[in-house]
Structure formats: C-alpha cells, structure tokens
Protein backbone atom coordinates (compact mmCIF):
# COMPACT_ATOMS: atom_id res chain seq x y z
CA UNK A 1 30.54 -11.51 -156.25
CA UNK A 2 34.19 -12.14 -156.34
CA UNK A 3 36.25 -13.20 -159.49
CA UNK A 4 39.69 -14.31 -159.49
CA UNK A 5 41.43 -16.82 -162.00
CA UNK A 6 43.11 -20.44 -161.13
CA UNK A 7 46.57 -21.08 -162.07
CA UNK A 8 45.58 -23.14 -165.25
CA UNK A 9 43.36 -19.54 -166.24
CA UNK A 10 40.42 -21.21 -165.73
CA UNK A 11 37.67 -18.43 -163.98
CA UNK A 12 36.58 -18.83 -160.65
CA UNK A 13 33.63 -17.41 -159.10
CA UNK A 14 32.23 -17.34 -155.88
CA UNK A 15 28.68 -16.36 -155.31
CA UNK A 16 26.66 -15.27 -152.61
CA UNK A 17 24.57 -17.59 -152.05
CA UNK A 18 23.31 -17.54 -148.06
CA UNK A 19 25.71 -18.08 -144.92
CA UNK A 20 24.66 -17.99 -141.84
CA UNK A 21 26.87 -18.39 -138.53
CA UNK A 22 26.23 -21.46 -136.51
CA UNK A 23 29.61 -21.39 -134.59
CA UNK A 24 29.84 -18.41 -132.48
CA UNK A 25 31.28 -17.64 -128.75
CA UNK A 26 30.07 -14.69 -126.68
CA UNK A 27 31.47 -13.07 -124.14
CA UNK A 28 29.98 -15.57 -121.21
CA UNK A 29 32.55 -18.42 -123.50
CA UNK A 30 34.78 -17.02 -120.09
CA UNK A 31 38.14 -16.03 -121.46
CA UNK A 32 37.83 -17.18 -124.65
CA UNK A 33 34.95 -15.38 -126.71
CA UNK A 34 34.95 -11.57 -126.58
CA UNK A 35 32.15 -10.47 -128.87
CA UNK A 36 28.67 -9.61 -126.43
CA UNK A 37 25.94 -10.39 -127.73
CA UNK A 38 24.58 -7.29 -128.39
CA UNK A 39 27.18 -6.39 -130.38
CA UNK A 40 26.99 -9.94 -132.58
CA UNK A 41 23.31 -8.75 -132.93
CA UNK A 42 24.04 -5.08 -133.74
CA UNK A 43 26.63 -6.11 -136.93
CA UNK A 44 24.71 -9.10 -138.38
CA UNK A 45 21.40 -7.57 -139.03
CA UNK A 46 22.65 -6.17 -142.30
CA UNK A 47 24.43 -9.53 -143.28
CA UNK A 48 22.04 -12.62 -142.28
CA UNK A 49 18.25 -13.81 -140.91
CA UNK A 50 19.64 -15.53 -137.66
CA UNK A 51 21.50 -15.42 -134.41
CA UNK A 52 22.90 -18.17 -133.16
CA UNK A 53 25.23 -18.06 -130.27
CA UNK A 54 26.95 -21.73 -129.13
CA UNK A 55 28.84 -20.69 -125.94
CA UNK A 56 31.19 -23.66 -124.53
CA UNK A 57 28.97 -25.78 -122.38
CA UNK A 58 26.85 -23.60 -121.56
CA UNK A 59 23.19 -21.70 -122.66
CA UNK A 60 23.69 -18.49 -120.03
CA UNK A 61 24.00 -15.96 -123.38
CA UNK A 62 20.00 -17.01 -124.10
CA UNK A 63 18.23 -14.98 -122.29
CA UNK A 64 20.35 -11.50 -123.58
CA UNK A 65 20.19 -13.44 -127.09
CA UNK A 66 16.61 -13.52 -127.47
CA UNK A 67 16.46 -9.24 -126.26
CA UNK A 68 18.52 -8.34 -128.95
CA UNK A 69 17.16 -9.99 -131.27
CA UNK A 70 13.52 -8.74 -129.93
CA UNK A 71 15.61 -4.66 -129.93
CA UNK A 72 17.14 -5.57 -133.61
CA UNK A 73 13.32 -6.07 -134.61
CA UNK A 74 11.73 -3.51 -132.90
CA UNK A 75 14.18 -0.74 -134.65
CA UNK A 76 14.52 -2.14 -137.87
CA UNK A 77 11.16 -4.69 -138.52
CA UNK A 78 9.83 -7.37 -137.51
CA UNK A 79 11.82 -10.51 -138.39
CA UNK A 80 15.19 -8.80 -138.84
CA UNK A 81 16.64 -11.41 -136.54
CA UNK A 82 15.99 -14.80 -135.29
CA UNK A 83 17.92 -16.33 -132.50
CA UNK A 84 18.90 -20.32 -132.94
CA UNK A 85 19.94 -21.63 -129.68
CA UNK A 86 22.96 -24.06 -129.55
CA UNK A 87 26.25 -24.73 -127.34
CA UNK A 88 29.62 -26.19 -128.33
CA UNK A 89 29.45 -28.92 -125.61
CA UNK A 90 32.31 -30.79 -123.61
CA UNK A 91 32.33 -34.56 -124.01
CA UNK A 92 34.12 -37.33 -122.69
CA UNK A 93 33.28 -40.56 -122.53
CA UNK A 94 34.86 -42.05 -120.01
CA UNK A 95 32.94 -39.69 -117.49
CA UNK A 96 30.38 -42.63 -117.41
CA UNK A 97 28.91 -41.88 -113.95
CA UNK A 98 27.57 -38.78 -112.54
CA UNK A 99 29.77 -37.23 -109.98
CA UNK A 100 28.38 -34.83 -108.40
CA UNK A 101 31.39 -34.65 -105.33
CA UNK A 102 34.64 -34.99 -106.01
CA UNK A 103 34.67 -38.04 -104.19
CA UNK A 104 32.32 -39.54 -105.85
CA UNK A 105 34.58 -38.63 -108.93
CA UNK A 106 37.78 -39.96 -107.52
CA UNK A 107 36.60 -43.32 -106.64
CA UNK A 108 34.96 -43.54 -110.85
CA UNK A 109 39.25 -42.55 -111.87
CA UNK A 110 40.01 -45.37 -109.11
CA UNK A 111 38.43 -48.23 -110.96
CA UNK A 112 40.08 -46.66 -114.72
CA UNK A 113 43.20 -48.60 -116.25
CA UNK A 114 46.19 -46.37 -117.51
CA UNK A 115 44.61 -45.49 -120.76
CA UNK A 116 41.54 -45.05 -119.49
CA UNK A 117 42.71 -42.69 -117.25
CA UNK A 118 44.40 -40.55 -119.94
CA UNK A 119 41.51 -40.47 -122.12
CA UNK A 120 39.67 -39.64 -118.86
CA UNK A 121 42.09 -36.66 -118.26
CA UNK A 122 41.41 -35.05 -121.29
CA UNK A 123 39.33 -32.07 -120.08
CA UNK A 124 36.47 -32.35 -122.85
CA UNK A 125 36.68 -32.92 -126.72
CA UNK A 126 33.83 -30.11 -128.39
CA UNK A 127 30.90 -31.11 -129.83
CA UNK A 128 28.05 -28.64 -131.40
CA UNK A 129 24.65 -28.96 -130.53
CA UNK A 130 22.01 -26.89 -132.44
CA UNK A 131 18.36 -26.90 -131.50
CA UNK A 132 15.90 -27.95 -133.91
CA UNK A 133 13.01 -27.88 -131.91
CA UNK A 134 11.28 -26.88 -128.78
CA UNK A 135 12.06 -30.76 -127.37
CA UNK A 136 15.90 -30.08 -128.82
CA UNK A 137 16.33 -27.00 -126.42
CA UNK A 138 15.14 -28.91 -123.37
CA UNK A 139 17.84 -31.27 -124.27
CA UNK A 140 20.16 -28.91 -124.44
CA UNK A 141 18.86 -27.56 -121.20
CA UNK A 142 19.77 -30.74 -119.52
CA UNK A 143 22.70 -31.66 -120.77
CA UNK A 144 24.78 -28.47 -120.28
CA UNK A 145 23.04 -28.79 -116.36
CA UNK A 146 24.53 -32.15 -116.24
CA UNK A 147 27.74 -31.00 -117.16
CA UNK A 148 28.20 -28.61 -114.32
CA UNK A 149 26.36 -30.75 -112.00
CA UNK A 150 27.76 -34.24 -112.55
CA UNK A 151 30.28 -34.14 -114.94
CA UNK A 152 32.54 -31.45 -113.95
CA UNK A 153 36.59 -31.93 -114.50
CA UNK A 154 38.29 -28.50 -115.23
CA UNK A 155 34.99 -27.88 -117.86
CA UNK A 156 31.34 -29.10 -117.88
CA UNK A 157 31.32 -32.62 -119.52
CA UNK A 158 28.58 -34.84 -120.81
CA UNK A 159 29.17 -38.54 -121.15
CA UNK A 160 27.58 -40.59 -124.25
CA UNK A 161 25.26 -41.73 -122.08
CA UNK A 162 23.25 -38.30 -121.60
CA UNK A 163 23.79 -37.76 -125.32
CA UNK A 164 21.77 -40.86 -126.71
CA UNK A 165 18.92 -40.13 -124.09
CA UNK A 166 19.02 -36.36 -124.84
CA UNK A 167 19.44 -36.05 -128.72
CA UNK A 168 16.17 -35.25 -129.41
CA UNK A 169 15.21 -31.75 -131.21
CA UNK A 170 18.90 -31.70 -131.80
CA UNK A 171 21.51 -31.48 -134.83
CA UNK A 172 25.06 -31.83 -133.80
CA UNK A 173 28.53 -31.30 -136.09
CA UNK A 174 31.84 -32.79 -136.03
CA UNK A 175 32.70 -29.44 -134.68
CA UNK A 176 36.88 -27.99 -134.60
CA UNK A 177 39.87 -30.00 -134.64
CA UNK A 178 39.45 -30.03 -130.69
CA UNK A 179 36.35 -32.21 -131.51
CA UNK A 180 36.83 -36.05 -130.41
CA UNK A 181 37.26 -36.54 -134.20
CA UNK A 182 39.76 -33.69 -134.36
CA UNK A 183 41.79 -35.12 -131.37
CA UNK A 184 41.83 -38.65 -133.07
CA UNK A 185 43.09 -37.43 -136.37
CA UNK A 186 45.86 -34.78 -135.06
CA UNK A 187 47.36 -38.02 -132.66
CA UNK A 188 46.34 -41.36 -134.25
CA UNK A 189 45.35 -40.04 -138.19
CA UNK A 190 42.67 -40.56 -140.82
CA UNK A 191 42.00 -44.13 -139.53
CA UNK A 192 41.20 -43.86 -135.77
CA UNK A 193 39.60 -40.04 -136.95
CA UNK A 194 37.31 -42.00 -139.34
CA UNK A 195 36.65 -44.91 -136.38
CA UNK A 196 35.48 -41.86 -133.90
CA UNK A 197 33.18 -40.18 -136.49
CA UNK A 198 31.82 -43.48 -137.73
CA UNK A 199 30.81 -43.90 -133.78
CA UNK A 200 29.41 -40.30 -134.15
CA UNK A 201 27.14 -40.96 -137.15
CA UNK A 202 25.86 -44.22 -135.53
CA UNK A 203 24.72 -42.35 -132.41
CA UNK A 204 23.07 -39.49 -134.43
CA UNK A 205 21.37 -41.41 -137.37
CA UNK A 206 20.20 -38.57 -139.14
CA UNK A 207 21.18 -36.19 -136.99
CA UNK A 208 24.97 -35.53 -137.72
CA UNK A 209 26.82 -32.97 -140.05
CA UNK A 210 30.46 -32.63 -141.13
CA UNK A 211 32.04 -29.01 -140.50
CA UNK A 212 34.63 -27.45 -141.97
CA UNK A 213 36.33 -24.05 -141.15
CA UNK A 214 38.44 -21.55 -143.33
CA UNK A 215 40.85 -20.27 -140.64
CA UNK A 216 44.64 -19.89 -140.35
CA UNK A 217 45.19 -22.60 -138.13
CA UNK A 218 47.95 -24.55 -139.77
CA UNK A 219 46.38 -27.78 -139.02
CA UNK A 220 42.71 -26.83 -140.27
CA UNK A 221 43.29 -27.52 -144.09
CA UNK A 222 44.67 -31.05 -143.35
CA UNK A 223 41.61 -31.77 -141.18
CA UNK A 224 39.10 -29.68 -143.95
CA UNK A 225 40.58 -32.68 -146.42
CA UNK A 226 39.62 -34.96 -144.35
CA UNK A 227 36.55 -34.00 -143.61
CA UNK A 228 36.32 -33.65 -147.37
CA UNK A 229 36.96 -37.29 -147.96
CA UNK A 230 34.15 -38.60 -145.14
CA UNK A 231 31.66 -36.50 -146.67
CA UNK A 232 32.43 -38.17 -150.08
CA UNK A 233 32.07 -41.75 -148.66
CA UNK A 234 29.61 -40.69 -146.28
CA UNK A 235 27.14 -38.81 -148.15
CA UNK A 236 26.78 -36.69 -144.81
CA UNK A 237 25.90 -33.15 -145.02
CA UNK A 238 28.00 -30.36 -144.59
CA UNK A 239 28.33 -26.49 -143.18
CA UNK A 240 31.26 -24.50 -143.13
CA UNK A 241 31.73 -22.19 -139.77
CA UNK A 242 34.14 -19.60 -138.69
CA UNK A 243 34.39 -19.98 -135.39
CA UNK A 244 33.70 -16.43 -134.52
CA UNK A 245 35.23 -15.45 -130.73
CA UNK A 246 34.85 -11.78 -131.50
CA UNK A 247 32.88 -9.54 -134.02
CA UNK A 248 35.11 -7.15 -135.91
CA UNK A 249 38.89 -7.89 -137.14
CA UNK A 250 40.57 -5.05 -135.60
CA UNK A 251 39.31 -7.12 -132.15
CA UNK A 252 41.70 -9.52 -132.68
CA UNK A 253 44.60 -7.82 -130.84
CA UNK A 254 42.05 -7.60 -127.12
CA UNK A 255 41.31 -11.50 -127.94
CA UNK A 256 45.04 -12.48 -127.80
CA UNK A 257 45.38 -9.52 -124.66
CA UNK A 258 42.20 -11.76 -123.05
CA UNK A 259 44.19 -15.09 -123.72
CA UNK A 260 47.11 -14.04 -121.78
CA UNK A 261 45.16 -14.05 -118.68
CA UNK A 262 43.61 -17.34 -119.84
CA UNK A 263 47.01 -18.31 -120.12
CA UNK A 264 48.80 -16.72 -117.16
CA UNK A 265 51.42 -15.28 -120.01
CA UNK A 266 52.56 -12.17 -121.24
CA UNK A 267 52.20 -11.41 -124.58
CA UNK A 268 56.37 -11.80 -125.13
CA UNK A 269 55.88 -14.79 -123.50
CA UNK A 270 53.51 -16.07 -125.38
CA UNK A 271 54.78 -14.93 -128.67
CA UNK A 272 57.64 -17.42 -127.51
CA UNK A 273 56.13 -20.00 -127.10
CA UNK A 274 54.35 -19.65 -130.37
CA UNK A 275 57.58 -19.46 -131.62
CA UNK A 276 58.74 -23.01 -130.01
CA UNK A 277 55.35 -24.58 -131.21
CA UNK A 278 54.42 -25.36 -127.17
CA UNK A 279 50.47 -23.81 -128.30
CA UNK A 280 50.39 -26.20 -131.40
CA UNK A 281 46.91 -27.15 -131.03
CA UNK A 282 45.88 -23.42 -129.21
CA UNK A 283 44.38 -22.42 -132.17
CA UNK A 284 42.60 -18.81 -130.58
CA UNK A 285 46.86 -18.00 -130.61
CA UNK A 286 47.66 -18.70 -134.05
CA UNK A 287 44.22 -17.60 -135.83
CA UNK A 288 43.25 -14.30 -136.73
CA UNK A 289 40.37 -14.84 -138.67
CA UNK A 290 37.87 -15.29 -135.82
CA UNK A 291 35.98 -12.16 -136.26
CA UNK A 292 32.00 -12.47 -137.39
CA UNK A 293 32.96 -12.39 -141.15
CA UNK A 294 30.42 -11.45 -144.03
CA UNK A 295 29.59 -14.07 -146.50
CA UNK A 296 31.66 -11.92 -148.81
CA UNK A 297 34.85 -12.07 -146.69
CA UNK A 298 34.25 -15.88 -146.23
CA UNK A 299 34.54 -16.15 -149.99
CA UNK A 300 37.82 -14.21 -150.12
CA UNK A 301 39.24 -16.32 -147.82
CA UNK A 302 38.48 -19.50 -149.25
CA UNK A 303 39.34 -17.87 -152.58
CA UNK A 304 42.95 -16.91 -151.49
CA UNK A 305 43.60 -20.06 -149.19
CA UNK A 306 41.10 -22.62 -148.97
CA UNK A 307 39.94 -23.06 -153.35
CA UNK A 308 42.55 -25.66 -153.39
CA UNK A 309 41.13 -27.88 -151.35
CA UNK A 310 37.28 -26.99 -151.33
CA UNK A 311 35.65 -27.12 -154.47
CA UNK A 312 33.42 -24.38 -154.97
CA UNK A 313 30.32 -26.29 -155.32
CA UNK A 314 31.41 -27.90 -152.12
CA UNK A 315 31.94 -24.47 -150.19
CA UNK A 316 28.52 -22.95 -152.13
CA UNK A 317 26.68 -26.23 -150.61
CA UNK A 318 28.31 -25.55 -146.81
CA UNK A 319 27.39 -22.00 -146.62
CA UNK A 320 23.43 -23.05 -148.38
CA UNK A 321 23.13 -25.81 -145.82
CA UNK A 322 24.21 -23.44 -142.82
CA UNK A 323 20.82 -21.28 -143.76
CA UNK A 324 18.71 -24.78 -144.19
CA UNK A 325 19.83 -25.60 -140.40
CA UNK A 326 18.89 -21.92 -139.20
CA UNK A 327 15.26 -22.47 -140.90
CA UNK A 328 15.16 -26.11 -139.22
CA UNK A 329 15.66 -24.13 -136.15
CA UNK A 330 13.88 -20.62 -136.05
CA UNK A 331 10.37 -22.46 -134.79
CA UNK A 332 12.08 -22.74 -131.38
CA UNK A 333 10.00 -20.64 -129.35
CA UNK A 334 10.71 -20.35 -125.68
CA UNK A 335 8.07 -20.74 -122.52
CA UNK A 336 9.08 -16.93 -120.96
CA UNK A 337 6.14 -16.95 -119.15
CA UNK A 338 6.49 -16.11 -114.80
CA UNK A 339 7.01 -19.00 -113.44
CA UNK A 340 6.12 -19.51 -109.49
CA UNK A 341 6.47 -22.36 -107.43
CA UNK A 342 2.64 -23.83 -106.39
CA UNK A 343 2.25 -24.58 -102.80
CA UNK A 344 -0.45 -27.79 -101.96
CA UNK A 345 -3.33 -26.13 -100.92
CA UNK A 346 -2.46 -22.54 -101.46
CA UNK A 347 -5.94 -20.82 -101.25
CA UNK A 348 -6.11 -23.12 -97.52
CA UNK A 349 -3.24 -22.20 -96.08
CA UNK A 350 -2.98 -18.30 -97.47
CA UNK A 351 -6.35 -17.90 -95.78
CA UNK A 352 -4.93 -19.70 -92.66
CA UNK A 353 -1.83 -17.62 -92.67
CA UNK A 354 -3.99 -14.72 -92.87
CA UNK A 355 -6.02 -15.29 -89.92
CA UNK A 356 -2.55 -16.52 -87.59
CA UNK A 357 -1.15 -12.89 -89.06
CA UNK A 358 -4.25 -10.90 -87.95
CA UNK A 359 -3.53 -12.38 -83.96
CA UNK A 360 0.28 -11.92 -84.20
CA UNK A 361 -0.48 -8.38 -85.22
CA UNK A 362 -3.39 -7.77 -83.38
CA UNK A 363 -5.72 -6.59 -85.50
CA UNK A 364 -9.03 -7.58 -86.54
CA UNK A 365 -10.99 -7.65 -89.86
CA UNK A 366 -12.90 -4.92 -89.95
CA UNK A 367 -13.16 -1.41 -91.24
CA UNK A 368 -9.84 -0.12 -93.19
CA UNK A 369 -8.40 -3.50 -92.20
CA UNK A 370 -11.34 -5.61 -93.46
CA UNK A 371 -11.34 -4.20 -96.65
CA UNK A 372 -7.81 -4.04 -97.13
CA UNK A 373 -7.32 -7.40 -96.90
CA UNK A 374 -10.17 -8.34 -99.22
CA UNK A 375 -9.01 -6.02 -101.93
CA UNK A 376 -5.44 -7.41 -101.49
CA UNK A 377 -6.56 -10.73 -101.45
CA UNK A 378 -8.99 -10.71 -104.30
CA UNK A 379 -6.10 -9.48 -106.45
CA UNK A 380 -3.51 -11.97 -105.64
CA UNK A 381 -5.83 -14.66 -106.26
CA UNK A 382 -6.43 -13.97 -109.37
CA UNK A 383 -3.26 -12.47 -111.00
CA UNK A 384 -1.71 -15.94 -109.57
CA UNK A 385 0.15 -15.04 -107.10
CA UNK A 386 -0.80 -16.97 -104.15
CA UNK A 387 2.33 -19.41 -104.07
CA UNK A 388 4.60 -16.43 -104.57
CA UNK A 389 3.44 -14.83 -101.23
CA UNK A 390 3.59 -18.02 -99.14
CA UNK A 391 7.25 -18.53 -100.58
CA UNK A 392 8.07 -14.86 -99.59
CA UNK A 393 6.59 -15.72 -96.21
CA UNK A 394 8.48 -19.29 -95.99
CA UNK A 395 11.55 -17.72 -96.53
CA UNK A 396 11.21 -14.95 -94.18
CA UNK A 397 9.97 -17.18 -91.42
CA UNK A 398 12.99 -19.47 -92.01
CA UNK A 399 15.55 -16.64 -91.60
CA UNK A 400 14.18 -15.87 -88.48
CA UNK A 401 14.20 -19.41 -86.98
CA UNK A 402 17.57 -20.10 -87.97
CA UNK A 403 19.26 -16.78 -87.35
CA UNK A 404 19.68 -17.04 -83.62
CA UNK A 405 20.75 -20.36 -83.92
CA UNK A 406 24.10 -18.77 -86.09
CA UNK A 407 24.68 -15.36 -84.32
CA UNK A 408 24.66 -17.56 -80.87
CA UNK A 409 22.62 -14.27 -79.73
CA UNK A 410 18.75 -12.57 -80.34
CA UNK A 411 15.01 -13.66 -81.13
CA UNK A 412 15.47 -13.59 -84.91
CA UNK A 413 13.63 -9.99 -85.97
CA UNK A 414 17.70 -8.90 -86.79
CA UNK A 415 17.09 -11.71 -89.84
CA UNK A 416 15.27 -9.59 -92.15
CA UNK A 417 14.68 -5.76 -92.73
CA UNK A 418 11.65 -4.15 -92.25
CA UNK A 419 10.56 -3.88 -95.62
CA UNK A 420 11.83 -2.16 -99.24
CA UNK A 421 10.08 -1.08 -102.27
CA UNK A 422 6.33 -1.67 -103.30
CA UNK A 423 5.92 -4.79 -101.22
CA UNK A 424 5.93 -2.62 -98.22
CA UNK A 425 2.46 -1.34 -99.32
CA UNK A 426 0.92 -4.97 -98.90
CA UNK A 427 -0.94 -5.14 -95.66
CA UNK A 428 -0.90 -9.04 -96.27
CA UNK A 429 2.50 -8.82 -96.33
CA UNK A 430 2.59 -6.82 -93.11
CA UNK A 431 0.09 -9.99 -91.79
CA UNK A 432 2.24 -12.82 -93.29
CA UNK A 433 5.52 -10.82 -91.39
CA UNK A 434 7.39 -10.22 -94.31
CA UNK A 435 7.56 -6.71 -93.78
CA UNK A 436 7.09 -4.93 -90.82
CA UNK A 437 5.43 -1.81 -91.72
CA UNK A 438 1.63 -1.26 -91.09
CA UNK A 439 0.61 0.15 -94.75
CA UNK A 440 -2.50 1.30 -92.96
CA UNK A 441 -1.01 3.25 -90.44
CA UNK A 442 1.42 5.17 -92.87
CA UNK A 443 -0.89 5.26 -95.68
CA UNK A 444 1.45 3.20 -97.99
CA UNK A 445 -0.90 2.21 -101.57
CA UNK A 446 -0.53 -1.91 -102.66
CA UNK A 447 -1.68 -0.96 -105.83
CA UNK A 448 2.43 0.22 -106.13
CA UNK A 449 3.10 -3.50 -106.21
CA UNK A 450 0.15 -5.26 -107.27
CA UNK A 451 -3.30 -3.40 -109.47
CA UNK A 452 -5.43 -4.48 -112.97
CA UNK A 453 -2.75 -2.61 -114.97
CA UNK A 454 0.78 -3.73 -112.97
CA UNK A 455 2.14 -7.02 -113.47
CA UNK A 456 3.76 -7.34 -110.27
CA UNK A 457 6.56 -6.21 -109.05
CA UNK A 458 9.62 -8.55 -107.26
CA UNK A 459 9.31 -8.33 -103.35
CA UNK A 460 12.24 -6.88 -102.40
CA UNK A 461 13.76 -8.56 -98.69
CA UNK A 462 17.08 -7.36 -96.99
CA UNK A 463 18.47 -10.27 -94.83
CA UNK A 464 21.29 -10.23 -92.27
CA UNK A 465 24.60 -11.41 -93.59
C-alpha cells in the first residue's frame, strides 16, 4: 500500500487491488520488444494469474507462451500462470482490397485521390486485440495471416473490412497514442479523435475498451485526459496498460541500444535528434518506463505523475478491469493436437503403393519381409499415420522428378539422401522409396520410429540444394 498526501493535505492511498498486463511486446515484436518470453513468464509468477503477450501483428510468441506458462506450473503448481493470447494489430483502412502482389497493390494506390493516398501511406495505426474465446483466437489467427498475406505495406495491415467479419471471441482497446484515435487527436484534436473512436465503438458494440497508460511520453497525459473525458460520456470501460517492451528497468539502456539499429542511428545521433524533437511521436526513445512493472510500481507512478489527472477510483477501476478481461479470456484452450494432412483414399492407395514398392524393390511378401510389412503396417494404421507416409512419399517422389529437370544432368536418386534417423528403420519406407536402406538387410528396428509406447518420431529427409 502506498500513502502520500495531495497538496491541499488531503491523504491519498493507493491500494492493491489486481493488475494484470494486457499490453506486452516480446522479443519476436522485431526490433522493438526485448523481453523473451520466458523471461516475462519467469518475473510475473510472483506478481499476477496471467500471461498475455500482444506482439505487433503478429501471434508467432504463442506457441513458446503457452510452454512457459505449462514450465511456470509444473515448478511452482498448477495454475501459477495462464496465457491470454492477443496482438497489437496494424490497421488501415484504406487498404480495402487484398493485395497479395505488389502489383496488385499499386494499381488499389492508382485509383486513391491525394488524401487518400496519405492516409493510405500511413504504415498502420495499432489496435489491441485480446481473445475472449476459442472463436476469438481463430480470428485473430486470420487476421494477423491476412496482414502478411494481403495487406502488407512496410507492416502487416488489416482493413475494416476483415475486422467486422472477424471480431468474434474478441475484445479490442483504443490502444497507444499511435492508435487511429491517437493519430487523430495528436494532428486534428479532441474532435476528429472523438469522430475516430465513435467509429470504433460502433464497429465493436460491446466489444470496445478505452486504455490509458502511465508512461513518460510527454504526449500520454494529454491523450490519458482525453481518454478520461470519452469514458465519462461514453460509459465505456476502461484498463490501464504499460506497454511493457522489456521486463526489468535496468533493460532500458539495451532497448534504446536495439532502437538504434531500428533506427539506423547512433546513440549520439539519436540523442540529437531527441534533442531537436525529429522522434516526437517515437515514444520507445523518450520512455523509460516500459519495463513489466508490479502493481506496486504502477501505483507509484501514477502517484508521483499521473494522480492529477486520474482519479484514484478511476486508476483502482483500470487495473480491476484488466484482471476481469484476463478471466474473460483464460477458457481459451488451444487444439495442440498432431495434425496431418488426409489423403482420399489413404488405406487404397498405401496398400497400392505398397505392392508398386515390393516390384521396384524386388522383393516379395513373405518370410522376414511378409511380416515386416504387416507389423509396420498394422501400426501405422492405427496410430494415424497413413497420410503422413504417403506425404513423405509424395514429396520424395516429386524431388526426384523435378531434380533432373534443374541440374540439366542425372536420373533424380541425387534428389534425396538415403535415409537419417529412425525412419530409416521402416521397411515401408524403404518400399515407398523414401529411404534407401533395406532395414532387413542391416537389421535396423521400426519400433525406433514408430511402437505402442512412441508417439512417432518426424521423418527426417536430406534433399539436394
């Protein structure tokens, strides 16, 4: 708990009451966020419930998100951790069409008027996305695809388009001051800021918070009034953030050292330009309150800088209503089952493949053969793994038929190795001509790859560059 006293002597005190961080970049936020994962994980197990990581544009921390969590647990209890999944997307909404080529891309700028062009240019105003439910993530799934797929332009954008038909499952905030609303406020003011969220709230009846931040920024407490006044008139609900891009304080210096290269400056050079206000709106320069802050250092900086314009009640309310969007969210459980590719047919054409392997070879089904192939076969049948085998042999085949066709020279056996790892103990394999050793003849055991107890291991090919 920390005490202080106003100016009229009037006590202050801010409690803790429940913060959670719903505004945090990881190290795959390239050049920008620091903190790994891991290390997010590692320091906020003694502080909160939840994990959430919102990367720019992306979802690639998830997989390395969901481990630590799962290693936080398994050393310290189940349900230490919980990881929400979200991204701080890139919108623009003049990126109306998907353009997949940059052709396709130049002839969508060719049909834009001069101000549609500008607002076009602008490389992608942030928006966060939290999801809510197992329908939300798929969402977010899609539309950070999109982004790289069909709405690239220096960063991943989505259009307003892909966000009304993939809002489902998801919460989103007004986000920074390089949010849409942020931009519209820092060039046009309160007006045309109001005008953008207004559009905002419309498209995400429901659905839609206000953010603030307590950061250093010199234009953040202008904006955190602002957002003040909308949530007044608004009724909207609120969460404060803090915008974490690195985990402890004393990183600060290596996130400035990281931004030089993002920058292509040295740090003289860009002290100067600090100095001659050409990063006014590079925030990551000016801030250095970025780290993964307790809820106890959150209320010592709003107590020394921000209690003048953020009524305690209202900064008690934002930190509560951070942990009521982390329990909205925890249910989000994740398919992580194998996933393989199901061929038409499979059983059909495995068998088929079989036989067409035994002549290539020249071998018949009997003895050691026989029941080789039986055992092998019963196995892959039903561990599921029919589809994966034919694929292996697909691709092998392929390399093969196309390889002499690109050297200009040979009969395409150069295309792939002769085998590596476990696989090579699969006489099916050996059959199909994905490997090219005879596990009979050298006495190689499938039940290395494939057996009751092993999952299965990845068939390992070498190909020719």
């Amino acid at each position: 708990m920390t005490e202080a006293v106003r100016q009229n002597n009037d006590p202050i005190i801010s409690k803790t009451v429940g913060f959670e961080h719903l505004h945090l970049h990881s190290d795959y936020s390239l050049l920008d966020g620091m903190g790994s994962v891991d290390e997010y994980a590692d320091h906020w197990h003694n502080h909160g419930q939840y994990l959430c990581v919102s990367d720019h544009g992306m979802l690639a921390a998830v997989p390395r998100q969901i481990k630590a969590c799962e290693s936080i647990n398994e050393k310290y209890g189940r349900n230490k951790l919980t990881p929400i999944f979200a991204s701080e997307l890139y919108v623009n909404r003049m990126h109306r069409e998907p353009t997949p080529t940059e052709e396709e891309r130049e002839k969508l700028v060719s049909t834009f008027n001069e101000n549609e062009l500008a607002e076009f240019k602008v490389k992608g105003s942030h928006l966060l996305a939290i999801a809510v439910s197992r329908q939300g993530y798929q969402n977010l799934v899609r539309l950070t695809s999109w982004g790289f797929l069909n709405g690239f332009y220096h960063k991943p954008r989505i259009n307003y388009e892909m966000l009304q038909s993939h809002k489902e499952g998801l919460v989103f905030t007004s986000c920074c001051y390089a949010s849409e609303i942020g931009r519209a406020f820092d060039k046009n003011g309160e007006e045309a800021a109001e005008e953008v969220l207004v559009r905002y709230m419309d498209m995400f009846k429901g659905q839609f918070f206000l953010e603030i931040m307590l950061l250093d920024f010199k234009k953040q407490k202008p904006y955190d009034v602002f957002i003040l006044k909308m949530k007044e008139k608004y009724k909207l609900p609120i969460i404060v953030t803090n915008d974490c891009h690195y985990c402890k304080k004393e990183d600060s210096h290596y996130q400035t050292l990281m931004l030089m290269v993002q920058t292509k400056r040295t740090l003289p050079e860009i002290q100067k330009a600090m100095q001659e206000n050409e990063f006014a709106d590079f925030f990551e320069l000016q801030d250095r309150n970025l780290w993964m802050k307790t809820e106890e250092e959150l209320n010592e900086m709003w107590l020394t800088k921000y209690s003048d314009v953020i009524p305690l009640e209202i900064f008690e309310e934002a930190k509560i209503t951070t942990t009521k969007v982390c329990e909205m969210a925890r249910g989000v459980e994740l398919d992580r089952s194998i996933k393989f590719p199901k061929i038409e047919n499979e059983l059909e054409v495995f068998n088929r493949a079989i036989h067409e392997g035994c002549k290539n070879r020249g071998i018949t089904l009997k003895g050691q053969y026989g029941k080789r192939v039986i055992e092998e076969a019963d196995i892959i049948i039903r561990k599921g793994f029919v589809s994966y085998f034919l694929v292996q042999k697909k691709m092998t085949d392929e390399a093969r038929r196309i390889c002499p066709k690109l050297l200009g020279w040979g009969d395409g056996r150069e295309a792939v190795g002769p085998g590596r790892g476990s696989g090579g103990g699969s006489l099916i394999l050996y059959l199909f001509g994905v490997t090219d050793v005879d596990p009979i003849k050298h006495n190689l055991l499938f039940s290395r790859f494939l057996s009751e107890a092993r999952g299965g291991k990845q068939i390992k090919l070498k190909f020719s560059k």
